[in-house]
Structure formats: C-alpha cells, structure tokens
C-alpha atoms as a PDB file:
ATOM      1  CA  UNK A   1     -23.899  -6.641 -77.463  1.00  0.00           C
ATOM      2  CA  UNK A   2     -26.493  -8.470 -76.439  1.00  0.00           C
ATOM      3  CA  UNK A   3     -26.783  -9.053 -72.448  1.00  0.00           C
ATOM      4  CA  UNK A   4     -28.831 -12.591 -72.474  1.00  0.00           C
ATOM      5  CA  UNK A   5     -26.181 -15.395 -71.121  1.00  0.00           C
ATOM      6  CA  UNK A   6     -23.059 -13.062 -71.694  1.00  0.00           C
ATOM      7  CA  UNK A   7     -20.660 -13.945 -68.746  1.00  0.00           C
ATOM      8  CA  UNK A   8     -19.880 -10.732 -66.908  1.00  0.00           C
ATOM      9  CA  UNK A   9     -17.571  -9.261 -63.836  1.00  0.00           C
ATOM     10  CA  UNK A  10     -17.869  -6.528 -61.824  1.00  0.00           C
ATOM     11  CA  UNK A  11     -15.414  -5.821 -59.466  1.00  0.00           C
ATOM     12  CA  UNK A  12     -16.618  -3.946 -55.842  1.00  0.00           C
ATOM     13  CA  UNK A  13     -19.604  -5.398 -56.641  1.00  0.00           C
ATOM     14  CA  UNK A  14     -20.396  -6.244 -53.054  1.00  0.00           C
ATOM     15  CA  UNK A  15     -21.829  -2.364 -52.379  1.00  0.00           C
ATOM     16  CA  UNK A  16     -22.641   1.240 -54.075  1.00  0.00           C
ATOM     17  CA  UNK A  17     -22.237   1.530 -57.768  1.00  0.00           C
ATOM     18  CA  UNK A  18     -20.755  -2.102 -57.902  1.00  0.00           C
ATOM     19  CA  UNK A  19     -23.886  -3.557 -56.519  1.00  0.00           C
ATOM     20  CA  UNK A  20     -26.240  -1.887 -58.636  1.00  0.00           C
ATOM     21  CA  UNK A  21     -24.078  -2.535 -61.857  1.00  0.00           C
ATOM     22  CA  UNK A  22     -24.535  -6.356 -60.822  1.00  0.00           C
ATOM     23  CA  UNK A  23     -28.233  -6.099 -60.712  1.00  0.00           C
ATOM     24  CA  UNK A  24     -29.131  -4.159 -63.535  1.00  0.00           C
ATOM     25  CA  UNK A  25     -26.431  -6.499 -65.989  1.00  0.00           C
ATOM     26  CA  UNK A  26     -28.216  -9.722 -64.264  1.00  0.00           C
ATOM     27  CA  UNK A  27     -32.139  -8.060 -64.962  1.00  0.00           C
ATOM     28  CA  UNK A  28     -30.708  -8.498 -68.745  1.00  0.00           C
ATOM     29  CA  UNK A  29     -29.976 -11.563 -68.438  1.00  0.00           C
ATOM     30  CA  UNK A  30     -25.877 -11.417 -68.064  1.00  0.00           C
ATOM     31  CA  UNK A  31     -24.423 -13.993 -65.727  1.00  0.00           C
ATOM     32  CA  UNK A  32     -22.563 -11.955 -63.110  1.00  0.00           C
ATOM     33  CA  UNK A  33     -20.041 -12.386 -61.413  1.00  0.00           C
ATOM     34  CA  UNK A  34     -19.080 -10.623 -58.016  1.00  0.00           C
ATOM     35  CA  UNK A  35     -15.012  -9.699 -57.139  1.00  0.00           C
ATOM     36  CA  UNK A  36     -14.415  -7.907 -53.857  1.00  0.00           C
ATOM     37  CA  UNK A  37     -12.131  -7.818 -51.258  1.00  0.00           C
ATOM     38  CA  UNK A  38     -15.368  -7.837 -49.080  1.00  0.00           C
ATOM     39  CA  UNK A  39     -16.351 -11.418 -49.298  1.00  0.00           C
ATOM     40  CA  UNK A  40     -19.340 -11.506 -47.196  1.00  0.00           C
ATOM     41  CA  UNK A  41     -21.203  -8.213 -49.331  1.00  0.00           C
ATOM     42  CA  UNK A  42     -20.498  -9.979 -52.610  1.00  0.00           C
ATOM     43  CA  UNK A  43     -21.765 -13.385 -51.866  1.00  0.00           C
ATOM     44  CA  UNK A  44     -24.660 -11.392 -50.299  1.00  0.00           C
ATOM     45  CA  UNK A  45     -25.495  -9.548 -53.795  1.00  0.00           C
ATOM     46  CA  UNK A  46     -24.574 -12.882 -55.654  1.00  0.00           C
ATOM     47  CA  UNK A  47     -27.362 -14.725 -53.919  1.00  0.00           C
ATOM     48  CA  UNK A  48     -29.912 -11.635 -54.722  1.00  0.00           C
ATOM     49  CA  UNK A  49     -28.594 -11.655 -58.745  1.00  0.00           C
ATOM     50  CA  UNK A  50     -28.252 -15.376 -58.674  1.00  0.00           C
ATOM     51  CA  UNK A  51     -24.231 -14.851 -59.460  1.00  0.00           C
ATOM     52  CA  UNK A  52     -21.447 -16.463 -58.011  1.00  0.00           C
ATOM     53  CA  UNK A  53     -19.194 -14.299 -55.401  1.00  0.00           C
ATOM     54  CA  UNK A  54     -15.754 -14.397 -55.859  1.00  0.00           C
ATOM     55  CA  UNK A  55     -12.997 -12.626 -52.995  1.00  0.00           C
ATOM     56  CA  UNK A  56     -10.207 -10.694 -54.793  1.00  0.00           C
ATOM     57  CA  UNK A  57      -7.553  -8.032 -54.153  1.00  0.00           C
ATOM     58  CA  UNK A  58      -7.580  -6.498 -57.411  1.00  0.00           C
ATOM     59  CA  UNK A  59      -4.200  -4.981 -56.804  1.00  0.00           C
ATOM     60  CA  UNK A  60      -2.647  -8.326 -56.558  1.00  0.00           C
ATOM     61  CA  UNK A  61      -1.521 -10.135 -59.632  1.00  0.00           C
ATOM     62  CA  UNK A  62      -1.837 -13.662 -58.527  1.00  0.00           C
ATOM     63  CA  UNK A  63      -4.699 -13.176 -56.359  1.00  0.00           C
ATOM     64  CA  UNK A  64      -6.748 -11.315 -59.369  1.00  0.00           C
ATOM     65  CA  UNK A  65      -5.441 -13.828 -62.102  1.00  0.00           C
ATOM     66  CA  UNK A  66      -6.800 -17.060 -59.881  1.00  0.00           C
ATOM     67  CA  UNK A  67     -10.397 -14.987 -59.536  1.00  0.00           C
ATOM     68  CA  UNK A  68     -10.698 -14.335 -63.022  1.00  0.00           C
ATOM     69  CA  UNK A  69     -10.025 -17.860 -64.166  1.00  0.00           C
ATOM     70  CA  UNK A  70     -12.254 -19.241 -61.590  1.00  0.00           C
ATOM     71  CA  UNK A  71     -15.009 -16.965 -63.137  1.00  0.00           C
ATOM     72  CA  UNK A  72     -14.639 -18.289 -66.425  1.00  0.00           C
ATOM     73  CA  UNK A  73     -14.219 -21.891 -65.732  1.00  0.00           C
ATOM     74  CA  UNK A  74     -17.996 -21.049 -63.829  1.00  0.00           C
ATOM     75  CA  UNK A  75     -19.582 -18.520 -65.764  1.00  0.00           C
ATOM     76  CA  UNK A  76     -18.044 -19.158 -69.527  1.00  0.00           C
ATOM     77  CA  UNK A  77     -15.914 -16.793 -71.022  1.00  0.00           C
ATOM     78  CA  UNK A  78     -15.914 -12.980 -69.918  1.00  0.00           C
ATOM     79  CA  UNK A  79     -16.893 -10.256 -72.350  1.00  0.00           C
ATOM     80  CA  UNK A  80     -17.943  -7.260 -69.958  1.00  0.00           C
ATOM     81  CA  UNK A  81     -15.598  -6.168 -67.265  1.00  0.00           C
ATOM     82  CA  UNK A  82     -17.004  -3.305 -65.206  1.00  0.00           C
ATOM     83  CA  UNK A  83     -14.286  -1.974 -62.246  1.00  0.00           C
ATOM     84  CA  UNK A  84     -15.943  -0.712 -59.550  1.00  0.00           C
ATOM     85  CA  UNK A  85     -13.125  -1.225 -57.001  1.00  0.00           C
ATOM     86  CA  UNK A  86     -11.927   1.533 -55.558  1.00  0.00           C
ATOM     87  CA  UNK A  87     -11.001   3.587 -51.912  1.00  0.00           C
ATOM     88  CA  UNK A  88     -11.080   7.288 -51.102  1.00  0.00           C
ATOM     89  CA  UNK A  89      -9.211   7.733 -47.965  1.00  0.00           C
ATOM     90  CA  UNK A  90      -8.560  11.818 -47.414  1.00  0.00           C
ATOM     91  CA  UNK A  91      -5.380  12.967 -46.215  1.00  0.00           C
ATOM     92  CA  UNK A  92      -3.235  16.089 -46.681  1.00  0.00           C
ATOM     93  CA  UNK A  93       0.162  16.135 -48.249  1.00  0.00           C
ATOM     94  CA  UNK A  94       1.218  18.384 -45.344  1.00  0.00           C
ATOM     95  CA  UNK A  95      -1.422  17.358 -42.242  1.00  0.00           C
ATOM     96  CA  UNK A  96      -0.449  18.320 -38.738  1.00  0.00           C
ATOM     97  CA  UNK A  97       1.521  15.137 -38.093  1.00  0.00           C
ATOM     98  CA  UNK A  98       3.797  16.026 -40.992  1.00  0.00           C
ATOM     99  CA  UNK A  99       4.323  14.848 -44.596  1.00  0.00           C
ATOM    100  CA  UNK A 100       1.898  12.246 -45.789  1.00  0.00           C
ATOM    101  CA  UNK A 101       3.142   8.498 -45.172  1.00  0.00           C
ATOM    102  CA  UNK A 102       4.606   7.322 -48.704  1.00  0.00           C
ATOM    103  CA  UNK A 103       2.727   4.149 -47.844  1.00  0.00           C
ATOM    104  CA  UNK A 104      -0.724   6.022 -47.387  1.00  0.00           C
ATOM    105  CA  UNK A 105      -0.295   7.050 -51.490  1.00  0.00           C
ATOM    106  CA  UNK A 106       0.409   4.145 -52.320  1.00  0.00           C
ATOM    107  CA  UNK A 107      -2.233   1.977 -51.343  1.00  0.00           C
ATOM    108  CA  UNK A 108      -4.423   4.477 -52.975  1.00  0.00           C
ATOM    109  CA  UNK A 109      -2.533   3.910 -56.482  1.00  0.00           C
ATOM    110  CA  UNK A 110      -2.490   0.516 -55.677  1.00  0.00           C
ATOM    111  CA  UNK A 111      -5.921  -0.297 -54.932  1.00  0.00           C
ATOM    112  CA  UNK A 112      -7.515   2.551 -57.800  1.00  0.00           C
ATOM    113  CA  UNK A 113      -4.816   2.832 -60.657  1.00  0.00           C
ATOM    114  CA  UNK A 114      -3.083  -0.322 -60.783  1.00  0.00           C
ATOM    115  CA  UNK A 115      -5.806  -2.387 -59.473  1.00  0.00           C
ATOM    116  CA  UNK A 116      -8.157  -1.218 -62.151  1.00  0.00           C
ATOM    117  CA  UNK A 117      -5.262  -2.255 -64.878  1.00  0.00           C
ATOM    118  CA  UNK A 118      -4.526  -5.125 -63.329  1.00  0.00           C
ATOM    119  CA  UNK A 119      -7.991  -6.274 -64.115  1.00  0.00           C
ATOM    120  CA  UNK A 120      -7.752  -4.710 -67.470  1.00  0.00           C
ATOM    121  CA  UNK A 121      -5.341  -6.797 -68.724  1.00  0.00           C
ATOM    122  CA  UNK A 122      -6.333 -10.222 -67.690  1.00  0.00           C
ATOM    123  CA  UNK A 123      -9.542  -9.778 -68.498  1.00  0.00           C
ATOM    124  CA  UNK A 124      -8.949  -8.232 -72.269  1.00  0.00           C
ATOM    125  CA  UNK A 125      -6.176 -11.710 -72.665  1.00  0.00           C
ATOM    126  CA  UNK A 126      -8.907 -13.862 -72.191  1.00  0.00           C
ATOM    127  CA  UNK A 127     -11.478 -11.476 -74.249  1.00  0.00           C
ATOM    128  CA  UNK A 128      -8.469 -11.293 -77.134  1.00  0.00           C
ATOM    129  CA  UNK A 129      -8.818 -15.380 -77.593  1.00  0.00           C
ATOM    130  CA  UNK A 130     -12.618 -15.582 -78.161  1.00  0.00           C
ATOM    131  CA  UNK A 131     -14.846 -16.035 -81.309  1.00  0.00           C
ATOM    132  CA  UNK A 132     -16.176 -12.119 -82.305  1.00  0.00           C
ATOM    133  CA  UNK A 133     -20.016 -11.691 -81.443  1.00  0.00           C
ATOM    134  CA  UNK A 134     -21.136  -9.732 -84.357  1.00  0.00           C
ATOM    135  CA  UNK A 135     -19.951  -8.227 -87.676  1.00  0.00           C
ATOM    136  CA  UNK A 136     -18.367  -5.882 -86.212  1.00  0.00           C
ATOM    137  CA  UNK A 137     -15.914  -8.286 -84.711  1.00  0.00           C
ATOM    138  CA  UNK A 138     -16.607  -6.814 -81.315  1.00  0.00           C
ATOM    139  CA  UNK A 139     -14.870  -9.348 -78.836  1.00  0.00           C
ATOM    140  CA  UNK A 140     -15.514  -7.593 -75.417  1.00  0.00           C
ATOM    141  CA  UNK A 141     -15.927  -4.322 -73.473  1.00  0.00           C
ATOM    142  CA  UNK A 142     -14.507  -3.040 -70.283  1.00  0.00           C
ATOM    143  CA  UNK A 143     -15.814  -0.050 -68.248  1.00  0.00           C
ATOM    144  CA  UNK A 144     -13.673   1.367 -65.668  1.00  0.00           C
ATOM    145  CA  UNK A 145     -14.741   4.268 -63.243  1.00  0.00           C
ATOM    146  CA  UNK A 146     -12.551   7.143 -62.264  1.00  0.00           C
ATOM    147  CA  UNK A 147     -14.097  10.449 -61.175  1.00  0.00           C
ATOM    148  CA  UNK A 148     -14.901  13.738 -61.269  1.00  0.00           C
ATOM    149  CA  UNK A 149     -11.515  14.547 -59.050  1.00  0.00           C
ATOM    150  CA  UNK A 150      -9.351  13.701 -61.518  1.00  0.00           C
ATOM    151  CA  UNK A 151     -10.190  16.749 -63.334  1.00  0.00           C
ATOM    152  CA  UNK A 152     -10.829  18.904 -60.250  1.00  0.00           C
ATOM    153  CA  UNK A 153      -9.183  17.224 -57.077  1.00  0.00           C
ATOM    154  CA  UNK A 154      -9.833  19.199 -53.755  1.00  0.00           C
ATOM    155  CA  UNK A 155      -7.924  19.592 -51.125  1.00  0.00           C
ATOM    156  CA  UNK A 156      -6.795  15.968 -48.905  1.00  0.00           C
ATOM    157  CA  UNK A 157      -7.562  14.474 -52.406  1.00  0.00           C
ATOM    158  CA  UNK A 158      -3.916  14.607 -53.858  1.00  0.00           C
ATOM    159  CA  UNK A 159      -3.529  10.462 -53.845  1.00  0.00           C
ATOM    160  CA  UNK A 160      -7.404  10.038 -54.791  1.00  0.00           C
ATOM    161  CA  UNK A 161      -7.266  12.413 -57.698  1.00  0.00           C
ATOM    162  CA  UNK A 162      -3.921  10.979 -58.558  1.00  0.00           C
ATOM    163  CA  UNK A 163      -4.963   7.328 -58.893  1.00  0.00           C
ATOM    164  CA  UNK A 164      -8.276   8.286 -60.798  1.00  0.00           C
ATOM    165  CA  UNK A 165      -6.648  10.720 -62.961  1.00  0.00           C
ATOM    166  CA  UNK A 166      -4.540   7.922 -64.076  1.00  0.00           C
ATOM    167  CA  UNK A 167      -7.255   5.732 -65.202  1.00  0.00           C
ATOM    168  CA  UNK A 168      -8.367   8.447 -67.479  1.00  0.00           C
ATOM    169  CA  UNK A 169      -5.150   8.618 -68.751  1.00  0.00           C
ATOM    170  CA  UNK A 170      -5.349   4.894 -69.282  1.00  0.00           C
ATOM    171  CA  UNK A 171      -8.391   4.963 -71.415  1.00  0.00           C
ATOM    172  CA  UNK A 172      -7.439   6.159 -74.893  1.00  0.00           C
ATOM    173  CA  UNK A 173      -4.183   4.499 -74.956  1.00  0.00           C
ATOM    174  CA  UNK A 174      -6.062   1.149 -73.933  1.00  0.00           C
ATOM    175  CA  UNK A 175      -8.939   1.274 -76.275  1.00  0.00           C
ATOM    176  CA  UNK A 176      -6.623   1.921 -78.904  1.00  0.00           C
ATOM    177  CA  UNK A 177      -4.188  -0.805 -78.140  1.00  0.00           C
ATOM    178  CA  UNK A 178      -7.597  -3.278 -77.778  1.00  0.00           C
ATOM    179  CA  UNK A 179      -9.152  -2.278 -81.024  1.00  0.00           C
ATOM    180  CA  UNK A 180      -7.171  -4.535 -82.725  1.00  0.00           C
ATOM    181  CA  UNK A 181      -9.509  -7.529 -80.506  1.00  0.00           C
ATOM    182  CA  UNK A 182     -12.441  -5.933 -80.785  1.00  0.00           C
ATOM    183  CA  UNK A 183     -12.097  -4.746 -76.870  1.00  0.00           C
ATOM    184  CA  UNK A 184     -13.739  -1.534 -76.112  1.00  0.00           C
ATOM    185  CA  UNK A 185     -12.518   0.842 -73.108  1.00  0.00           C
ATOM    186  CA  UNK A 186     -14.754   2.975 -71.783  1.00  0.00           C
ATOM    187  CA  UNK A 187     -14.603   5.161 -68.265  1.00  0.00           C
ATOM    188  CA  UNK A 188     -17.214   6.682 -66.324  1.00  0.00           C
ATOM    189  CA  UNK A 189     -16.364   9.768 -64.332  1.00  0.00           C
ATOM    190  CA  UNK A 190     -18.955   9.939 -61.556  1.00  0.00           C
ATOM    191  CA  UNK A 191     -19.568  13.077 -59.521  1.00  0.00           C
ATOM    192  CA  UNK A 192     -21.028  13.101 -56.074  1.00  0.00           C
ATOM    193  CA  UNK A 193     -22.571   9.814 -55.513  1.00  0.00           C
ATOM    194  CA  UNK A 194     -25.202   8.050 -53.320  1.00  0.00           C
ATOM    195  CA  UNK A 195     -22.826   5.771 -52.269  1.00  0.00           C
ATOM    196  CA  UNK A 196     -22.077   3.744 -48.594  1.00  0.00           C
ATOM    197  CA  UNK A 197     -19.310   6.168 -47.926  1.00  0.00           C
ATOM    198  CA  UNK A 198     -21.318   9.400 -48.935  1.00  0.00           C
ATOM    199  CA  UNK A 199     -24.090   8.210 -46.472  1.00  0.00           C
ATOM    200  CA  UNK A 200     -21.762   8.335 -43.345  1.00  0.00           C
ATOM    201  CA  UNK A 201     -21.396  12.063 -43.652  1.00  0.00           C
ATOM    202  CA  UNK A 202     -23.549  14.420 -41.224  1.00  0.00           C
ATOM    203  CA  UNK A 203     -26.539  15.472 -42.996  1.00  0.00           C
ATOM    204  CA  UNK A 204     -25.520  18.776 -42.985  1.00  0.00           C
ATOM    205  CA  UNK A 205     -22.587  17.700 -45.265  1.00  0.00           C
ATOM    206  CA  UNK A 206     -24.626  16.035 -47.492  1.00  0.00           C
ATOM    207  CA  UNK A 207     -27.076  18.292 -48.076  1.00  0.00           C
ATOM    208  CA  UNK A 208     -24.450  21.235 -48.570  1.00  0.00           C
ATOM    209  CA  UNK A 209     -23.083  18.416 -51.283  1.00  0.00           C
ATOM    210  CA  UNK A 210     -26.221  18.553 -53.128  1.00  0.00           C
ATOM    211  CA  UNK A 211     -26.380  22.140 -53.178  1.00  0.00           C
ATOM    212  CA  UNK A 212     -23.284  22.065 -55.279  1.00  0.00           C
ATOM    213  CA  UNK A 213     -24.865  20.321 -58.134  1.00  0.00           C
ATOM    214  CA  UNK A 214     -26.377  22.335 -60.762  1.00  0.00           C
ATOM    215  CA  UNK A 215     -29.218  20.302 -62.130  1.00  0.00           C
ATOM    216  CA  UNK A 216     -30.544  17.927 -60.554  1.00  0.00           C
ATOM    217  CA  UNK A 217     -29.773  19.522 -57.525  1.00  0.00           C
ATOM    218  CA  UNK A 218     -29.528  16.114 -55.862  1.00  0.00           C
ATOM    219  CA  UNK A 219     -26.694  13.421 -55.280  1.00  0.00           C
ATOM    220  CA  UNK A 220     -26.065  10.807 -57.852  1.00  0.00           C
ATOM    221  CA  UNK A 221     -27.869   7.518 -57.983  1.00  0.00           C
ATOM    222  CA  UNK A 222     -26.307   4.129 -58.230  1.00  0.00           C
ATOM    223  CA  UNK A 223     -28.802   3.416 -60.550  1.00  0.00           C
ATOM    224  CA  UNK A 224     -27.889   5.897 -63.068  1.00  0.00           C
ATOM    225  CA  UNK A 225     -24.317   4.837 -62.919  1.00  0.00           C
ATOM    226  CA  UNK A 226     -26.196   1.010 -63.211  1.00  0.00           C
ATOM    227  CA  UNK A 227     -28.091   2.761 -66.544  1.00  0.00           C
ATOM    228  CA  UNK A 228     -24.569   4.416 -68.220  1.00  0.00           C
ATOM    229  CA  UNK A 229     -23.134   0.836 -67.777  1.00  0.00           C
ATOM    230  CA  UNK A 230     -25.765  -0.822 -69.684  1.00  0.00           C
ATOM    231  CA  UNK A 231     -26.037   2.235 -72.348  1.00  0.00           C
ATOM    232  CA  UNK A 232     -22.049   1.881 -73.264  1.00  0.00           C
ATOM    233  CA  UNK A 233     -22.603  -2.450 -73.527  1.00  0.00           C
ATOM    234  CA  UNK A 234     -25.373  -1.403 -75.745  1.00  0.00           C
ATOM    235  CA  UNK A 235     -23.657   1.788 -77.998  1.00  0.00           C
ATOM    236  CA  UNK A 236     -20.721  -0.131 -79.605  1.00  0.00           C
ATOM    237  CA  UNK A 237     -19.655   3.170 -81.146  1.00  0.00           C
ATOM    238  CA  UNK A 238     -18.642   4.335 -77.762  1.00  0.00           C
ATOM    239  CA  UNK A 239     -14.963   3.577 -77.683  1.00  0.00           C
ATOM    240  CA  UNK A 240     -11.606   5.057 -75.891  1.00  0.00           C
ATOM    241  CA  UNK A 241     -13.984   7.981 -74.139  1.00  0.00           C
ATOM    242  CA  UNK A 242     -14.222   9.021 -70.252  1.00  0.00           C
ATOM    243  CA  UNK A 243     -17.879  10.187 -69.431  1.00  0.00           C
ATOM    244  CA  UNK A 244     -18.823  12.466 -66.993  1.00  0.00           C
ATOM    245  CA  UNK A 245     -21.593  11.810 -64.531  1.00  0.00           C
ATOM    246  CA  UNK A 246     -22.059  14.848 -62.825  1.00  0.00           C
ATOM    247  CA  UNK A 247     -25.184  16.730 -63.036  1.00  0.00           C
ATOM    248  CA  UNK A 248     -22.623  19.293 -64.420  1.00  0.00           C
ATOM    249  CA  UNK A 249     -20.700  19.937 -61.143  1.00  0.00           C
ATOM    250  CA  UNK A 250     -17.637  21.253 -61.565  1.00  0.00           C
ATOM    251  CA  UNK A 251     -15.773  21.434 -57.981  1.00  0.00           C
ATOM    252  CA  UNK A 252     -14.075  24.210 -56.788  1.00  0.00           C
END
C-alpha cells in the first residue's frame, strides 16, 4: 500500500510509540489522524504532523464510533488503523491491602483488550465498504500492539499480561475473519520500550532493564516500533501474525 494521501489513525498517538507511528506514517505522506484520551498531547503532535487531533476513549462504543466518523468525514476514508492505546498499571493479585479490586482488572481489559477491538471493528466496517487499492483487492490494514508480557507476564502484571495476551489471541481469528475484505491484522509485541512511562523509573532501574536484553543491549526505540509499522503497510504478505520486538528478551 502506498502511504501518499492514504487517510490513517493511530490511536495513543499523543506520546511514545503512538507519537512516533504518527510521524513516520505522515513523512510518507499518509494523512494522520490523532485519537487519545489525552487531548492536549494529540493536538500537540497533530500540529507537528500537520494531522487533525481527535479526543477518544477507545473503550467506549459511542465515544470511539463518533471519533472515527469524524476522522473520515475530515481525512477521507481510513485504510490503516494502528492501536497504540494502552495502560500498564502494576498491582498484585494478593498485595498487602488484600485481593486486587475487581474494578482495578477491569479497567485494564477495558482500556487494552476491548478498547483495541473496539477500534478494530469500526474501523474494518468502514474499510469493508471501500473500492480495493490494488490487484490484490487489499482494502485496509490494522496493526494492533500487545507485548512481550503476554507470553511472559511477571509478577503485579496478571491484568496487563491478561489484556495483551488477549489481543494476540485476537489476531488470527481477526485476520481470518477480514480476509474476506481485504483487511489485514497484524500485532506487534514490543519488549522493553523507550517509552514516557519507562523514563520515570530510577536510572538504576533502567539501566538494570537494559542489561536484560540480549542484543542490542539497549531499550527499544519508538522509532523502530515507527519502522515495523511502516514495514507491515508495505509487506502485504504479512497477515494474521504477532511480531516480536524484543532484542530477543525473554523475561523471567
């Protein structure tokens, strides 16, 4: 698929991976389109890409349906859909205040797992109802983002891995269901990531992070999440597979 004037929306697109997704798809020419629940980081990416900013609680079904229509009534019709929205709270199922509040796991499923098919689905109706772009009948693609926990969740991570192990769950069954469009489903599974939240840490954390990664021995860049992105848009023959992005970390 070719990037120049394709409509495009990335959700958490006001910081980390998000952000850099924005840029990179609007350096190709893609008119991008910012959904977060942040409104005041995506309108301030949106005026660096030259997008349009749109606020959205992607685990809402009204809220997310009224963003997404606004976006293509502005932008034109969708065809990439890259979900970036996502929280990792950490909390233990048993903590020293007791059992885990029900409500606490929830929001995490909320916001990560059904957020991320909430998104899914509108987008890939309005993706199912446009003109293919090529002769392979390709019609769209959407990239969701999960992570390396769902494979190997540590401890406080039960919700976190939960909600991100479902979206890898999610992919094959999607792209499968979407072929019949010509809607790919792709997921990234980043590792440890140069992201906002990583930078709050101590640097003693952080630096005992990046000793866990084999090679490079470093913390992932936004920018190579940003450079997978673009790579999957590119590759239609990626379909219905979650990619690691890990520097080959496996957590203990």
């Amino acid at each position: 698929m070719h990037l120049k004037n394709i409509s495009a929306l990335v959700t958490g697109g006001g910081s980390g991976m998000g952000a850099e997704t924005a840029r990179k798809l609007a350096e190709q020419g893609a008119k991008v389109a910012i959904l977060d629940i942040n409104l005041a980081n995506a309108e301030k990416i949106a005026q660096e890409i030259n997008g349009i900013a749109v606020q959205c609680d992607v685990s809402d079904a009204a809220n997310a349906t009224t963003a997404i229509e606004q976006v293509n009534r502005i932008l034109g019709p969708v065809r990439i859909c890259v979900n970036c929205a996502g929280i990792a709270p950490a909390k233990r199922i048993v903590g020293r205040e007791g059992a885990m509040p029900l409500d606490d796991f929830r929001k995490v499923i909320d916001i990560n797992l059904i957020g991320t098919f909430n998104i899914m689905r509108l987008t890939a109706t309005h993706m199912s109802k446009l003109d293919a772009l090529n002769d392979s009948n390709e019609r769209g693609v959407i990239i969701n983002t999960a992570s390396v926990a769902a494979f190997e969740g540590q401890i406080g991570q039960a919700a976190y891995s939960a909600s991100k192990g479902g979206i890898v769950a999610l992919t094959l069954p999607a792209a499968r269901e979407l072929a019949q469009f010509g809607i790919r489903v792709v997921t990234i599974a980043p590792g440890i990531m140069e992201t906002p939240l990583l930078s709050t840490l101590p640097e003693q954390v952080q630096t005992s992070l990046k000793t866990m990664v084999p090679f490079p021995k470093r913390l992932g860049k936004t920018s190579e999440y940003a450079k997978l992105v673009l790579h999957i848009i590119d590759n239609i023959y990626i379909n219905g597979e979650v990619i690691r992005l890990d520097g080959a970390i496996r957590m203990p």
